[in-house]
N, C-alpha and C. Protein backbone atom coordinates (compact mmCIF):
# COMPACT_ATOMS: atom_id res chain seq x y z
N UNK A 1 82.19 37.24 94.40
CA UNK A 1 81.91 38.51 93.76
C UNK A 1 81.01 38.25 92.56
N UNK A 2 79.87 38.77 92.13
CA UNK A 2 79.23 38.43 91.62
C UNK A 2 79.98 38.98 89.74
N UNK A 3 79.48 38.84 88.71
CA UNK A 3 79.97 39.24 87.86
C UNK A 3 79.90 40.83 87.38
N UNK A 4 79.09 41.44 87.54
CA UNK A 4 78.75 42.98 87.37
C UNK A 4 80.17 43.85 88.17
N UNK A 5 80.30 43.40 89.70
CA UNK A 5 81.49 43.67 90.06
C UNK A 5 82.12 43.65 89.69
N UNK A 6 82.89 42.04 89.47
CA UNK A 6 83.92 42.00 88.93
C UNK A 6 84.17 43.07 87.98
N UNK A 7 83.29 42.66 86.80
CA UNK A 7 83.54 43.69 85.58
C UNK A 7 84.16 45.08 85.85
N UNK A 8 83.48 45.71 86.83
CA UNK A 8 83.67 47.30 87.61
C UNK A 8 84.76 46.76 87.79
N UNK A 9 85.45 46.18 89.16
CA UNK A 9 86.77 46.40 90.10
C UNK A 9 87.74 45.74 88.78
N UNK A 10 87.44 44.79 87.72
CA UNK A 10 88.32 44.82 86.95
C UNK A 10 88.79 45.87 85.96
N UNK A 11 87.31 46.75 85.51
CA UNK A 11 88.13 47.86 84.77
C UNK A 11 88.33 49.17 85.56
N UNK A 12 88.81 49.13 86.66
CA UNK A 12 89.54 49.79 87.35
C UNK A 12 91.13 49.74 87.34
N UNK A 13 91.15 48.65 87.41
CA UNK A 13 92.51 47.96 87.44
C UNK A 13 93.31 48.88 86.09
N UNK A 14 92.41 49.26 84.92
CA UNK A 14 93.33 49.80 83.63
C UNK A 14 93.88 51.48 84.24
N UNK A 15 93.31 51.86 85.31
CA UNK A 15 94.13 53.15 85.83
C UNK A 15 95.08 53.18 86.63
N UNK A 16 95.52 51.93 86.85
CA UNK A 16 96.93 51.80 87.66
C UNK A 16 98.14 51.36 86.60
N UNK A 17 98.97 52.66 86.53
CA UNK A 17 100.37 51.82 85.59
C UNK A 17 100.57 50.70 85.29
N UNK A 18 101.11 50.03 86.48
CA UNK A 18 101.56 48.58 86.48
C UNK A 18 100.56 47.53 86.13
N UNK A 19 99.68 47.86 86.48
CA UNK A 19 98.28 47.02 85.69
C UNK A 19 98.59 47.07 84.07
N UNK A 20 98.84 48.38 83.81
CA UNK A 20 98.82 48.73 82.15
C UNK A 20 99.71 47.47 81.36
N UNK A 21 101.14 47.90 82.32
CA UNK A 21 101.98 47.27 81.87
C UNK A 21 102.05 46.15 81.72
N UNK A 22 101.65 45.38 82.69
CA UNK A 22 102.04 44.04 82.96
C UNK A 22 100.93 43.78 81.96
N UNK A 23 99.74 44.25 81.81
CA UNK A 23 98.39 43.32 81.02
C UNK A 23 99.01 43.37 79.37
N UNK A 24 99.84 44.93 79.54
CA UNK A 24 100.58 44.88 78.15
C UNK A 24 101.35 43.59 77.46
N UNK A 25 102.32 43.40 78.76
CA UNK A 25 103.07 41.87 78.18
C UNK A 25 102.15 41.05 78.44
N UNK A 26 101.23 40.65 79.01
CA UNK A 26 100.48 39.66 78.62
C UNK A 26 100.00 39.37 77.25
N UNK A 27 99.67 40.65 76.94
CA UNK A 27 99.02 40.79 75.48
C UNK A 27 100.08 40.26 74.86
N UNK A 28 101.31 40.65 74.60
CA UNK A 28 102.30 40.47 73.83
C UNK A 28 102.59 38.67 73.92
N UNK A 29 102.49 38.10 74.99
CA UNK A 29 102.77 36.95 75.52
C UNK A 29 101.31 36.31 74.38
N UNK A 30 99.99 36.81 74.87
CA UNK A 30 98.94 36.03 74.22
C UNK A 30 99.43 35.83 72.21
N UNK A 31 99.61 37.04 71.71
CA UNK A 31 99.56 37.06 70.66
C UNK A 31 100.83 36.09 70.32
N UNK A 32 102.07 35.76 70.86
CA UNK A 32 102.98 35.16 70.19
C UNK A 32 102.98 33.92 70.48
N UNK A 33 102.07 33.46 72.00
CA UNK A 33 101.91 31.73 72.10
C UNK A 33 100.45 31.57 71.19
N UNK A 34 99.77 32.41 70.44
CA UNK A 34 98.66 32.00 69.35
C UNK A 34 99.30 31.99 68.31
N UNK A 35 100.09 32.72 68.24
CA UNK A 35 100.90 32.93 66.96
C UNK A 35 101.94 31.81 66.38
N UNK A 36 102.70 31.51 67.00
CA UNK A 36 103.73 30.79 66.88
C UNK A 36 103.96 29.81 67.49
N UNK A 37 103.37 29.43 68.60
CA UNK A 37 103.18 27.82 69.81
C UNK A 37 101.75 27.69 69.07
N UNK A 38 101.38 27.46 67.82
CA UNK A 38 100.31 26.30 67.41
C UNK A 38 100.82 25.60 66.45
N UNK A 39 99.62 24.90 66.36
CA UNK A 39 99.86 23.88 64.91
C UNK A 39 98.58 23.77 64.45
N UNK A 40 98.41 23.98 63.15
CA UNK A 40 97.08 23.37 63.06
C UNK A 40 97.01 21.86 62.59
N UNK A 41 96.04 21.21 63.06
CA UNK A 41 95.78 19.83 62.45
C UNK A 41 95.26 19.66 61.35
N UNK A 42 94.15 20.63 61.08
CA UNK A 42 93.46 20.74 59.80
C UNK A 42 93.37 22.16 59.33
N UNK A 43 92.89 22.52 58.39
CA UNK A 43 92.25 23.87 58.48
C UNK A 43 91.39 24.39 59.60
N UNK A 44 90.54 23.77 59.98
CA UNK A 44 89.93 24.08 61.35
C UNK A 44 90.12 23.49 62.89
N UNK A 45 91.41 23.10 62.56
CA UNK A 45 91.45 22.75 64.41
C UNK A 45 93.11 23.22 64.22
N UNK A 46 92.86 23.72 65.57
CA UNK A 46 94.47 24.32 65.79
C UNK A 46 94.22 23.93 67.06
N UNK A 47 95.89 23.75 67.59
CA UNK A 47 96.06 23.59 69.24
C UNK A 47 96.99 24.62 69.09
N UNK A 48 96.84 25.11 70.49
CA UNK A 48 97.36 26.67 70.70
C UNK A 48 97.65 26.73 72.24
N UNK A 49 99.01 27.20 72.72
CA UNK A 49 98.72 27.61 74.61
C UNK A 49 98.73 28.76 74.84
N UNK A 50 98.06 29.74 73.53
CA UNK A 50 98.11 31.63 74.00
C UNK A 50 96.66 31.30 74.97
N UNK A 51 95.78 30.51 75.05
CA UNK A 51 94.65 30.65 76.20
C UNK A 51 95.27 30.57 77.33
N UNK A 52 96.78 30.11 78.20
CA UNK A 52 97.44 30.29 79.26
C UNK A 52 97.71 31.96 79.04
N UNK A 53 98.11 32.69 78.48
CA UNK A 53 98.27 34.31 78.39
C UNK A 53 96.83 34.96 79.27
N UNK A 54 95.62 34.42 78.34
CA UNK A 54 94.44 34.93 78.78
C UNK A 54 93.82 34.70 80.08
N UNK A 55 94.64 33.92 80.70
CA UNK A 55 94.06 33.05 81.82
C UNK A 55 94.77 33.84 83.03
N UNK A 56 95.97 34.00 82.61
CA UNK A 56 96.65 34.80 83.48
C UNK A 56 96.19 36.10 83.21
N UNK A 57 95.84 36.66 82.30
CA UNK A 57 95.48 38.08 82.23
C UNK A 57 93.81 38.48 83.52
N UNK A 58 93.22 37.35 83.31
CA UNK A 58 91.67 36.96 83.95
C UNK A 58 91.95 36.89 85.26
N UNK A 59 93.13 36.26 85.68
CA UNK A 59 93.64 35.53 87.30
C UNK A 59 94.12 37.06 87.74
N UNK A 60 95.00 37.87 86.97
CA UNK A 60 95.64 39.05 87.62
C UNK A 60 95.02 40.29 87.76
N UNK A 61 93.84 40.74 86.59
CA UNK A 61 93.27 42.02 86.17
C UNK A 61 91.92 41.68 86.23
N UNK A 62 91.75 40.26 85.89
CA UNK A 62 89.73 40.02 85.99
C UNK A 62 89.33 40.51 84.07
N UNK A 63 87.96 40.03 84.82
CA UNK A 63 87.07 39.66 83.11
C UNK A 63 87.13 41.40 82.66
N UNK A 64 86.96 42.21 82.87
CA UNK A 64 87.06 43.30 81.90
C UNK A 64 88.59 43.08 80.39
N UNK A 65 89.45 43.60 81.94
CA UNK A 65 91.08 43.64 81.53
C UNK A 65 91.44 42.62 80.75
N UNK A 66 90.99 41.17 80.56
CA UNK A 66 90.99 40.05 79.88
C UNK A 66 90.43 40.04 78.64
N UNK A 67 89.03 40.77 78.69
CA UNK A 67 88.12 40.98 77.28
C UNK A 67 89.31 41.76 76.87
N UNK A 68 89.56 42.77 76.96
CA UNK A 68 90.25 44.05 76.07
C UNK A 68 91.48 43.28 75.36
N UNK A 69 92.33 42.45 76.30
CA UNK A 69 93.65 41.80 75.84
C UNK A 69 93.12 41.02 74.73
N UNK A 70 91.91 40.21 75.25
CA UNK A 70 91.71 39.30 73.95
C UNK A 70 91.41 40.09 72.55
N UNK A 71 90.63 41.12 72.82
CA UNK A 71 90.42 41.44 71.71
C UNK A 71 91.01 41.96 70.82
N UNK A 72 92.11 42.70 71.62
CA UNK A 72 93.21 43.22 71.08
C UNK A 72 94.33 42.47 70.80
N UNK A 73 94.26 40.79 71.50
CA UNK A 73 95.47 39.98 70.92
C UNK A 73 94.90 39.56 69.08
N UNK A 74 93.59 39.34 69.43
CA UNK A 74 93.09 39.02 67.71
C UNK A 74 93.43 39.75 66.86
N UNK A 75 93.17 40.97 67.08
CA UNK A 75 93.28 41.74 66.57
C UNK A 75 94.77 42.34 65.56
N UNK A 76 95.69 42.05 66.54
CA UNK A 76 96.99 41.98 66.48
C UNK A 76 97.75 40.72 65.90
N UNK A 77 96.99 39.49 66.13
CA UNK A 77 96.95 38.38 65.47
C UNK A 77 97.28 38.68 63.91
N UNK A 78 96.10 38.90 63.44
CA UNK A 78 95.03 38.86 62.24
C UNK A 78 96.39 40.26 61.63
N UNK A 79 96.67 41.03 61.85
CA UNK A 79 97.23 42.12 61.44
C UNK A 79 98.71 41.61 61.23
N UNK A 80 99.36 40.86 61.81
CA UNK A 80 100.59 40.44 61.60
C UNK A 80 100.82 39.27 61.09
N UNK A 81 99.80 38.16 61.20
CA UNK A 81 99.78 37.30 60.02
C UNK A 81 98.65 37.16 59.01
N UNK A 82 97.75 37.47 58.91
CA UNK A 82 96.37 37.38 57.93
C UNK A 82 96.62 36.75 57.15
N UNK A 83 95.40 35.73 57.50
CA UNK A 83 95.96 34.58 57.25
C UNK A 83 94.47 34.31 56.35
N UNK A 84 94.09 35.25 56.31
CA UNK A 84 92.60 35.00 55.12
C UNK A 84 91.36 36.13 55.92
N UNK A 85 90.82 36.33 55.30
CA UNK A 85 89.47 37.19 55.87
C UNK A 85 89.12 37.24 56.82
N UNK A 86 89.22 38.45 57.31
CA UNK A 86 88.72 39.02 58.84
C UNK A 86 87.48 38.41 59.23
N UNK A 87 87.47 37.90 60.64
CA UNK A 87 86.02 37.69 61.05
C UNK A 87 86.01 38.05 62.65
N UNK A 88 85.24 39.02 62.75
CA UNK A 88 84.94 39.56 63.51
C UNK A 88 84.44 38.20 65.13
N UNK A 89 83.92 37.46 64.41
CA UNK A 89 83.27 36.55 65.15
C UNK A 89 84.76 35.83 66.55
N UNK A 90 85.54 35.52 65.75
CA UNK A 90 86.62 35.20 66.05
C UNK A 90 87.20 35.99 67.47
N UNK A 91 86.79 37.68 67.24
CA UNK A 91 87.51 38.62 68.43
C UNK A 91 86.74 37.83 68.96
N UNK A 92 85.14 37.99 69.17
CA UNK A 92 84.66 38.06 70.12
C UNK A 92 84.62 36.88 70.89
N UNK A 93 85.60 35.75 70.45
CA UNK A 93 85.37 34.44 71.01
C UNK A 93 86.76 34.59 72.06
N UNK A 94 87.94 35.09 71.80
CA UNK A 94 89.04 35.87 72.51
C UNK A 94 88.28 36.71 73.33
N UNK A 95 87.20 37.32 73.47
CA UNK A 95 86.57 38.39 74.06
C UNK A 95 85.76 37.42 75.67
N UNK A 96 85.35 36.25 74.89
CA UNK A 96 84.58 36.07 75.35
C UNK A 96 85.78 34.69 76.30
N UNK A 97 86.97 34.34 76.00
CA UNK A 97 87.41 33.36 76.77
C UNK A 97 88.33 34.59 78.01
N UNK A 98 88.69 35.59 77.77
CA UNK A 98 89.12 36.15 78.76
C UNK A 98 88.05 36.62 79.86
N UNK A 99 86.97 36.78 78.81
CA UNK A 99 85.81 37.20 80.59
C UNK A 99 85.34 36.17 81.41
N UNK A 100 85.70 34.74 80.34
CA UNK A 100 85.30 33.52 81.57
C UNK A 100 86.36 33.28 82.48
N UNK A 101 87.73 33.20 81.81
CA UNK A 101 89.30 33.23 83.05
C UNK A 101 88.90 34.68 83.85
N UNK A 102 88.14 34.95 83.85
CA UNK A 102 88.18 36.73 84.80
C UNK A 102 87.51 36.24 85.46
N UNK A 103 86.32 36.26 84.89
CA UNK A 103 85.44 35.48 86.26
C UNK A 103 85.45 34.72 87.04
N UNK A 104 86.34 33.27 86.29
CA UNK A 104 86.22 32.52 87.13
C UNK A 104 87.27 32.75 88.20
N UNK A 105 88.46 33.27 87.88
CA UNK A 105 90.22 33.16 88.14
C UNK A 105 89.98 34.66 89.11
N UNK A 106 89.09 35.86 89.15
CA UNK A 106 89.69 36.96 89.61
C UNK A 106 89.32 37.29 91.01
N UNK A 107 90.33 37.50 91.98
CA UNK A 107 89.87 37.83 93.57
C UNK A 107 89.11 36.79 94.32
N UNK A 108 89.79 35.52 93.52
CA UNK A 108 89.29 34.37 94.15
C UNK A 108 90.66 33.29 94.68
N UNK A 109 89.96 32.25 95.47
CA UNK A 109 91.14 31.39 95.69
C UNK A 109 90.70 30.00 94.31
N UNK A 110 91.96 30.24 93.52
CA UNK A 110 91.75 29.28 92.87
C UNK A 110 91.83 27.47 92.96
N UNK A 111 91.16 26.88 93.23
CA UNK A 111 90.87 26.31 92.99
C UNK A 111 90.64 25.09 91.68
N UNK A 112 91.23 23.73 91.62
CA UNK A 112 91.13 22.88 90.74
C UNK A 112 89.55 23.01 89.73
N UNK A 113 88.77 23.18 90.71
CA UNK A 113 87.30 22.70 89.93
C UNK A 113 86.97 24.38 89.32
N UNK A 114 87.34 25.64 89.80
CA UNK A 114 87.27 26.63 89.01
C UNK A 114 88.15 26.79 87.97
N UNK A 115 89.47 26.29 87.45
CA UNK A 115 90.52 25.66 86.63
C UNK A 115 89.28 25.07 85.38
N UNK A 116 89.01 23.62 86.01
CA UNK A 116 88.00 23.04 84.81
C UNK A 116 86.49 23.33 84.39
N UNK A 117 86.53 24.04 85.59
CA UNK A 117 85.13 24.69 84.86
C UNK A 117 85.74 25.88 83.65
N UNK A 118 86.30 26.83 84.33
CA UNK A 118 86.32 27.74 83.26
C UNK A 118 87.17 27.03 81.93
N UNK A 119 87.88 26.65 81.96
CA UNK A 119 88.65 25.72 80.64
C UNK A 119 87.74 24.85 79.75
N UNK A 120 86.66 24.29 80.68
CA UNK A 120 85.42 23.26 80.16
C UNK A 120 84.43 24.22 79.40
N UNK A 121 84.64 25.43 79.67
CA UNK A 121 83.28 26.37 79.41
C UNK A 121 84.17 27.28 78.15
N UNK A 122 85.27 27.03 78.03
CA UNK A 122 85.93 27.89 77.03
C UNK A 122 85.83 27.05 76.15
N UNK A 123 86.40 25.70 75.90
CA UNK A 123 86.36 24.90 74.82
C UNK A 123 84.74 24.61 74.39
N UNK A 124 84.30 23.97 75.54
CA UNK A 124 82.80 23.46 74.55
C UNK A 124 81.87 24.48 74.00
N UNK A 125 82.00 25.35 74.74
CA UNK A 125 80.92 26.51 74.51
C UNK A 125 81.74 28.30 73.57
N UNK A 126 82.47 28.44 74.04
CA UNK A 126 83.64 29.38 72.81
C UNK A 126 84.22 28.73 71.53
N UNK A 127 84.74 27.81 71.92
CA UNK A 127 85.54 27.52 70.55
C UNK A 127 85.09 26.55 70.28
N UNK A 128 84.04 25.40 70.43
CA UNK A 128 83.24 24.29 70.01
C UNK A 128 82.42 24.54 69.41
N UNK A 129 81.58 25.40 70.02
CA UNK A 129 80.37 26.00 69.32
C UNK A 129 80.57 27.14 68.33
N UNK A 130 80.89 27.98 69.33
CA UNK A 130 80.65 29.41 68.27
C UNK A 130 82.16 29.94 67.37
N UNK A 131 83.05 28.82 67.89
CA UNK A 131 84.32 28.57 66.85
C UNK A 131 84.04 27.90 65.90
N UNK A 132 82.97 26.90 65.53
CA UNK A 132 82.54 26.21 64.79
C UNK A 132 81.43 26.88 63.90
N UNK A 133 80.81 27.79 64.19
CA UNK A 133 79.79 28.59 63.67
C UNK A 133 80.45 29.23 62.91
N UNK A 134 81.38 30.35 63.23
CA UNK A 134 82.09 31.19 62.94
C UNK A 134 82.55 30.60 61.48
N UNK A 135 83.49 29.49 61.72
CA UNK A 135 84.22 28.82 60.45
C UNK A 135 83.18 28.75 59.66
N UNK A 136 81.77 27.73 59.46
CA UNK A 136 80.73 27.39 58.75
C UNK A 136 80.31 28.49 58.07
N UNK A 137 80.07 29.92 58.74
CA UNK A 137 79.53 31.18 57.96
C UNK A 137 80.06 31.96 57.07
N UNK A 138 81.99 31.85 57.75
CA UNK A 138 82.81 32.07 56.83
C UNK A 138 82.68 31.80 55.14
N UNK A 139 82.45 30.03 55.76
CA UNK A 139 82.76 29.39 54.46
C UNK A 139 81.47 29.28 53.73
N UNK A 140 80.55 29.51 54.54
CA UNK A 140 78.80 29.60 53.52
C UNK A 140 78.03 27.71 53.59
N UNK A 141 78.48 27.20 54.42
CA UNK A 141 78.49 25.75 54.35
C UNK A 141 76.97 25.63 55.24
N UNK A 142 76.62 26.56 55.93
CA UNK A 142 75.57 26.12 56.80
C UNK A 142 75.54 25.30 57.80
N UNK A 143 74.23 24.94 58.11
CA UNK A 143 74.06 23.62 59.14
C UNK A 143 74.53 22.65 58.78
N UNK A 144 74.43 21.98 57.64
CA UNK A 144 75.08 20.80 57.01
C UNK A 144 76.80 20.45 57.26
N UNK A 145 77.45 22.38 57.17
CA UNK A 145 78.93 22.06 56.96
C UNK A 145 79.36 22.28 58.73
N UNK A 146 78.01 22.61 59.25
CA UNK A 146 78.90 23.20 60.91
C UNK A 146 78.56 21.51 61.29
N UNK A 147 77.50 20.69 61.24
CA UNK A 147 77.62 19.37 61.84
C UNK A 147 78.39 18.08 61.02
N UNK A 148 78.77 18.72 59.83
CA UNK A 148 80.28 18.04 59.13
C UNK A 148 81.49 18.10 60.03
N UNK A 149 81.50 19.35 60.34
CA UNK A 149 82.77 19.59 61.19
C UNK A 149 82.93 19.64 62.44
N UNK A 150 81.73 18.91 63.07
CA UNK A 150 81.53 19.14 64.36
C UNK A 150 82.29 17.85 65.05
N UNK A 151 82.08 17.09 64.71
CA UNK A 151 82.91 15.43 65.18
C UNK A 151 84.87 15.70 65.04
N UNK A 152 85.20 16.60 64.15
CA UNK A 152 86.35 16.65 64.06
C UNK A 152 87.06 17.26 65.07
N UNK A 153 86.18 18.68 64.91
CA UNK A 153 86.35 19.68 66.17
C UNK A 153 86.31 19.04 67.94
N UNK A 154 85.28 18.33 67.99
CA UNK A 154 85.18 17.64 69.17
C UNK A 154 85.95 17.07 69.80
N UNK A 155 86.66 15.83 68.79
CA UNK A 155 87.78 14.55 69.04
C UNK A 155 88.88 15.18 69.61
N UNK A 156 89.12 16.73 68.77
CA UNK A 156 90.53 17.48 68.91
C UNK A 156 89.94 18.42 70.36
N UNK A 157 89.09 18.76 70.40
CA UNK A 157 88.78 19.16 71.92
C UNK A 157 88.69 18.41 73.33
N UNK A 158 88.67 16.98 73.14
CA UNK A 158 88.56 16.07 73.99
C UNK A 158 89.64 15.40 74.25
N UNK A 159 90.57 15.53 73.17
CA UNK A 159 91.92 14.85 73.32
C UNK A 159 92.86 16.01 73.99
N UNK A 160 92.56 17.41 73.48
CA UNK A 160 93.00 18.80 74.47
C UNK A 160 92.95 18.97 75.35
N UNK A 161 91.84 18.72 76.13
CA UNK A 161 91.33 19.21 76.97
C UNK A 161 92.19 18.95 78.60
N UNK A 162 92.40 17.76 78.97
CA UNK A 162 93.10 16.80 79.78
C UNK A 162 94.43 17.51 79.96
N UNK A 163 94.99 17.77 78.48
CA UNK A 163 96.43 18.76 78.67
C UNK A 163 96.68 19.63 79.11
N UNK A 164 95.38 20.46 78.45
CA UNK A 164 94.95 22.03 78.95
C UNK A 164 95.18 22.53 80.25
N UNK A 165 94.54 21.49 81.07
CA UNK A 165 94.27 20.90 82.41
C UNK A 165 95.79 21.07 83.15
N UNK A 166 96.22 20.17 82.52
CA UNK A 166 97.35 19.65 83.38
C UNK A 166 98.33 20.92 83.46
N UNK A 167 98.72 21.81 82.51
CA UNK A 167 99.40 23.04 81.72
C UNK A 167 98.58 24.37 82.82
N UNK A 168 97.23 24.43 82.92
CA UNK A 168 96.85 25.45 83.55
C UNK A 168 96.93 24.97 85.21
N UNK A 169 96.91 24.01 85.42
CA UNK A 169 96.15 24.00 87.35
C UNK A 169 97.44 24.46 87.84
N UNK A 170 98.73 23.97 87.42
CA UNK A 170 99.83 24.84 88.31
C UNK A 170 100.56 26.23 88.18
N UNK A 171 100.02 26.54 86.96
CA UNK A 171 100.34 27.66 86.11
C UNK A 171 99.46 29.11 86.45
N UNK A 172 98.37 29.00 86.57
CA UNK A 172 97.60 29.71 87.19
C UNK A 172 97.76 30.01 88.84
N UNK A 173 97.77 28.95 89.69
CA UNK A 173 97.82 29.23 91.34
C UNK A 173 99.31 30.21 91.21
N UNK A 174 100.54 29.77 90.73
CA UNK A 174 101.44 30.10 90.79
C UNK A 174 101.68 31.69 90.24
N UNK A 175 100.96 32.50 88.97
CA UNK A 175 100.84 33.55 88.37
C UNK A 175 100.03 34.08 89.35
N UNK A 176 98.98 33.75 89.94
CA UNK A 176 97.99 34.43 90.79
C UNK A 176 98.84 34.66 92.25
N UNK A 177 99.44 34.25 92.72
CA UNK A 177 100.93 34.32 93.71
C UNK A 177 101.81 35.53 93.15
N UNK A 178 102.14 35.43 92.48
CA UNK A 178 103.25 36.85 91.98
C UNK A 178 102.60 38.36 91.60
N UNK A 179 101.31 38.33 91.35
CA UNK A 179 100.45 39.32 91.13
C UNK A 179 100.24 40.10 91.81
């Protein structure tokens, strides 16, 4: 299914009740494994398993229904703990990891190598990059402070990543089964 579809047959999915509902506890599920199942290592690296919430939201409803949860789990985040200055940048990186689990995860047979692609494409390119941007602009540090923090960010993405892995490949086939 190409992605334009998806998008359509996924925001369809928000006019069926049980769609509502269930994407509801997902949401609820995303915001409290970001919330409360992390740790941060530093100020800028946190490990977190609310991206299993989003993944399942992507596997069951697709990339629309996934953007909305994410954005609305940040959102909900940021409102119940604020934890320092809003940045917008931040939704859209929640915005942007539920439309890759949609895409990759929705009305498909999942598959191991669609697992690490989309997980590979969330870390290096969502929260490597433009999680790393995000922080730097915050803080006014520039180019100088985003390739300061770029080796830190990395190590903790590469040492993640493998887990991520291991946590989503059976977790996903199995949620995409009960759906």
């Amino acid at each position: 299914m190409n992605p334009i579809a998806s998008l359509v047959a996924s925001s369809k999915e928000l006019k069926r009740t049980r769609s509502l509902v269930q994407a509801a506890m997902l949401l609820a599920m995303q915001v409290v494994l970001s919330a409360y199942a992390s740790v941060y290592i530093d100020p800028s690296n946190k490990v977190s398993i609310g991206f299993i919430a989003s993944a399942a939201t992507g596997a069951l409803f697709g990339p629309f229904v996934a953007m909305v949860n994410g954005g609305l789990a940040d959102l909900l985040q940021y409102a119940l703990q604020s934890p320092g200055v809003y940045n917008p940048g931040f939704t859209l990186n929640y915005m942007l990891t539920g439309m890759v689990f949609g895409l990759a995860f929705y009305r498909r047979e999942i598959r191991p190598v669609h697992v690490i692609a989309a997980r590979a494409i969330v870390v290096v390119i969502v929260n490597l990059g433009l999680g790393t941007l995000w922080i730097t602009l915050q803080r006014g540090t520039g180019l100088p402070g985003f390739l300061a923090m770029l080796p830190a960010r990395a190590t903790k993405a590469l040492i993640q990543l493998p887990f991520d892995m291991l946590l989503m490949l059976p977790l996903i086939d199995r949620i995409k089964k009960l759906g």
